[in-house]
C-alpha atoms as a PDB file:
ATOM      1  CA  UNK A   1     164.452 122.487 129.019  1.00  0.00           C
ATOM      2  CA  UNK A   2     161.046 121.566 128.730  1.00  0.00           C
ATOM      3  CA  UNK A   3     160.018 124.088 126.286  1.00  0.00           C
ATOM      4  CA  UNK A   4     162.644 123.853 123.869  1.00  0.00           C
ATOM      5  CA  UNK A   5     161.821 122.158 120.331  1.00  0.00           C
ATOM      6  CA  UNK A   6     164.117 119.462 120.397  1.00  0.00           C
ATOM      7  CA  UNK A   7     162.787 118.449 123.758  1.00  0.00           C
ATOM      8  CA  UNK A   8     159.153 118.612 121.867  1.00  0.00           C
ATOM      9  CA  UNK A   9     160.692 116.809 118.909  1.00  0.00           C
ATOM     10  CA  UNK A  10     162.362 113.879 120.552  1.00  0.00           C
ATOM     11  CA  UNK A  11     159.235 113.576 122.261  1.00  0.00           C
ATOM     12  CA  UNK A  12     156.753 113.036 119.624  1.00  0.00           C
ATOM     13  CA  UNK A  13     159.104 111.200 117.917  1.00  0.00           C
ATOM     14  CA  UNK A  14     158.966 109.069 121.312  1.00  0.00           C
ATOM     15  CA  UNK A  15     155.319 109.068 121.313  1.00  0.00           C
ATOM     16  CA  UNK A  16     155.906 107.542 117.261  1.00  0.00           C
ATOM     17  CA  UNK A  17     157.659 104.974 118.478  1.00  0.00           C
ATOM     18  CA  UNK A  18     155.462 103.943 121.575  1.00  0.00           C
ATOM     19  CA  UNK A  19     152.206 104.246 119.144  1.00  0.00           C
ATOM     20  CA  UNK A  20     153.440 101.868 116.412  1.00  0.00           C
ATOM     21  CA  UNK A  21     154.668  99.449 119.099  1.00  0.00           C
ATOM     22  CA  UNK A  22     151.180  99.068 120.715  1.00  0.00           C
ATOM     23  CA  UNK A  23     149.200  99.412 117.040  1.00  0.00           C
ATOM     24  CA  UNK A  24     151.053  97.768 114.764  1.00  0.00           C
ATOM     25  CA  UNK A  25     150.057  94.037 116.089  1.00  0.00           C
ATOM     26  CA  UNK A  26     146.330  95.169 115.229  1.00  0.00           C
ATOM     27  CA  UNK A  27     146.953  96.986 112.299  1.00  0.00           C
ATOM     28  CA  UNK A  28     148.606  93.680 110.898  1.00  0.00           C
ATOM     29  CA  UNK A  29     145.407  91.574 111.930  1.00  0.00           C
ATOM     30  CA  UNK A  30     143.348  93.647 110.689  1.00  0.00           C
ATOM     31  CA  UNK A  31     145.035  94.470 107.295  1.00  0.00           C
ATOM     32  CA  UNK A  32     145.332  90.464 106.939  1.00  0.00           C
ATOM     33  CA  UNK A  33     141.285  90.216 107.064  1.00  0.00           C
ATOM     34  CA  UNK A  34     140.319  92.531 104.968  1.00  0.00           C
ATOM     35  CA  UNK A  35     142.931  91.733 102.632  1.00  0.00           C
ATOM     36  CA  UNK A  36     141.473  87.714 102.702  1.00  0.00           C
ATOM     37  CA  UNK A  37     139.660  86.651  99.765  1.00  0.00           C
ATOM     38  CA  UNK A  38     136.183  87.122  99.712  1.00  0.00           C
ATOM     39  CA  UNK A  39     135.287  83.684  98.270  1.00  0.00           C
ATOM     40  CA  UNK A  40     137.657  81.539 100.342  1.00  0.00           C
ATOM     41  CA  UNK A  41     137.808  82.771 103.963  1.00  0.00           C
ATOM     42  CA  UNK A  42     141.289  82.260 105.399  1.00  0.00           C
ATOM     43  CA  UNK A  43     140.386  83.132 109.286  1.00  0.00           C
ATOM     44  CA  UNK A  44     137.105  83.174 110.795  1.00  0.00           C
ATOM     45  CA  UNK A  45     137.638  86.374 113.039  1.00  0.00           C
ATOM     46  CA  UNK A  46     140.215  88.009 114.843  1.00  0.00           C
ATOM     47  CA  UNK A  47     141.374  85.761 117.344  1.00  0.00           C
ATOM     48  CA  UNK A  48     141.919  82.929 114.456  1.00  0.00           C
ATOM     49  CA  UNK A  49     143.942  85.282 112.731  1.00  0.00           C
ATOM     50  CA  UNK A  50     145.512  86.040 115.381  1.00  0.00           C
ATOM     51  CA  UNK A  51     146.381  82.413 116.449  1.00  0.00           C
ATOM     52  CA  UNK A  52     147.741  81.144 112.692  1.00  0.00           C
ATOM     53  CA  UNK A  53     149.588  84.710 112.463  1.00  0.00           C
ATOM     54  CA  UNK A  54     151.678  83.396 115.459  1.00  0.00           C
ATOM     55  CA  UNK A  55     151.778  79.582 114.792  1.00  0.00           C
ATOM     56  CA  UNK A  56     152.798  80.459 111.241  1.00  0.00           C
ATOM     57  CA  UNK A  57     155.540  83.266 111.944  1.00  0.00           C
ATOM     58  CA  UNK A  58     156.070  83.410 115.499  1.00  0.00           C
ATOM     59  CA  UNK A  59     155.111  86.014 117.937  1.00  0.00           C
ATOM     60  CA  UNK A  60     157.634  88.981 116.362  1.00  0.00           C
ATOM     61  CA  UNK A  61     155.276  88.496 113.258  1.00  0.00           C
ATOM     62  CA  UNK A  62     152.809  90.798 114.664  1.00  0.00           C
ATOM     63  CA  UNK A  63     155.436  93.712 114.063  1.00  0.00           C
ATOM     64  CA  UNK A  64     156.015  92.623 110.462  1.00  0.00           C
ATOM     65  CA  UNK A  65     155.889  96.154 108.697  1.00  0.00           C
ATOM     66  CA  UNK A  66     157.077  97.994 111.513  1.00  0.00           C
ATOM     67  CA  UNK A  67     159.102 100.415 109.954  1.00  0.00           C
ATOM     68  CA  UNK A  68     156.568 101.929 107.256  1.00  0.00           C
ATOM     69  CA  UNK A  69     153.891 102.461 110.177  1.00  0.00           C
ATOM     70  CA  UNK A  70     156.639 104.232 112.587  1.00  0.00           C
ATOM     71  CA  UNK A  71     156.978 106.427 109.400  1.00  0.00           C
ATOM     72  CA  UNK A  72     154.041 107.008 109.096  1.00  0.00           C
ATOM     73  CA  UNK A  73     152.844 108.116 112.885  1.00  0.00           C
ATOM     74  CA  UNK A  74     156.235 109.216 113.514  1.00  0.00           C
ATOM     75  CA  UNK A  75     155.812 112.469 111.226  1.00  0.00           C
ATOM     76  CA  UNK A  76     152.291 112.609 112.186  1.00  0.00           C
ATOM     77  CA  UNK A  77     152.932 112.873 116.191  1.00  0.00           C
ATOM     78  CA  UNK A  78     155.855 115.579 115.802  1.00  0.00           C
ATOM     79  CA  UNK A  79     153.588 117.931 113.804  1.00  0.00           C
ATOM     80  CA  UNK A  80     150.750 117.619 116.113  1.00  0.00           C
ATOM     81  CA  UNK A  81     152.542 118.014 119.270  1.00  0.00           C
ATOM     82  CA  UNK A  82     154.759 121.017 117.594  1.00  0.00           C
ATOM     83  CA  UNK A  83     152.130 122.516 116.375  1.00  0.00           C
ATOM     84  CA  UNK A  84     149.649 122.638 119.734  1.00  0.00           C
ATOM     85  CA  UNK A  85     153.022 124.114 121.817  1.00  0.00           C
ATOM     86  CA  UNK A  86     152.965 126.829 119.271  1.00  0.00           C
ATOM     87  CA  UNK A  87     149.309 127.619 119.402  1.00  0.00           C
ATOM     88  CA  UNK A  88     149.497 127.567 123.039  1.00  0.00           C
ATOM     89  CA  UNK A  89     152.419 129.634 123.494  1.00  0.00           C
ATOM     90  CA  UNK A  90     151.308 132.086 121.295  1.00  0.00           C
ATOM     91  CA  UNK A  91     147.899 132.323 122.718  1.00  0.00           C
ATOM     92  CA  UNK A  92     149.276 132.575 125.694  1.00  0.00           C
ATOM     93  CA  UNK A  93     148.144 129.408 127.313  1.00  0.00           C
ATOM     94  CA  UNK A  94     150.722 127.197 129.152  1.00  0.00           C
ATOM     95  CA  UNK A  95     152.233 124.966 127.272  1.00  0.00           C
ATOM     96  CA  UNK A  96     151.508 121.096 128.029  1.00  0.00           C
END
């Protein structure tokens, strides 16, 4: 049933999964440039990041870390979406 709390929980968890998937390639570029030395540039934007990320590792690279970000939004997305179906059951709003 729709409105049960495993069906919520396996959702969210779901939703975890599909967030890191599509986040955690930019996450990774992004944590590699800001992480760069300020003195000696190692990529000169994005897209060269991008490009030596790949050369260097290979396309599954862009998923290195994978686990600790599904841990984190994993958590995150069950207590949001269990928490809104409660507030909207018990204010008497249909549920989502």
């Amino acid at each position: 049933e729709r409105k049960d709390v495993r069906t919520v929980f396996f959702s969210s968890i779901m939703s975890g999964l599909a967030m890191t998937i599509t986040v955690s390639p930019f996450d990774n570029i992004r944590t590699k440039l800001m992480n760069q030395p300020t003195d000696a540039k190692l990529y000169n934007g994005f897209m060269d990041c991008l490009a030596k990320t790949v050369s260097e590792g290979g396309v599954t690279s862009l998923w290195r870390g994978f686990v600790p970000i599904w841990a984190r939004f994993a958590p995150t997305a069950t207590i949001q979406l269990l928490t809104i179906e409660t507030l909207y059951a018990s204010l008497g709003y249909a549920q989502i």
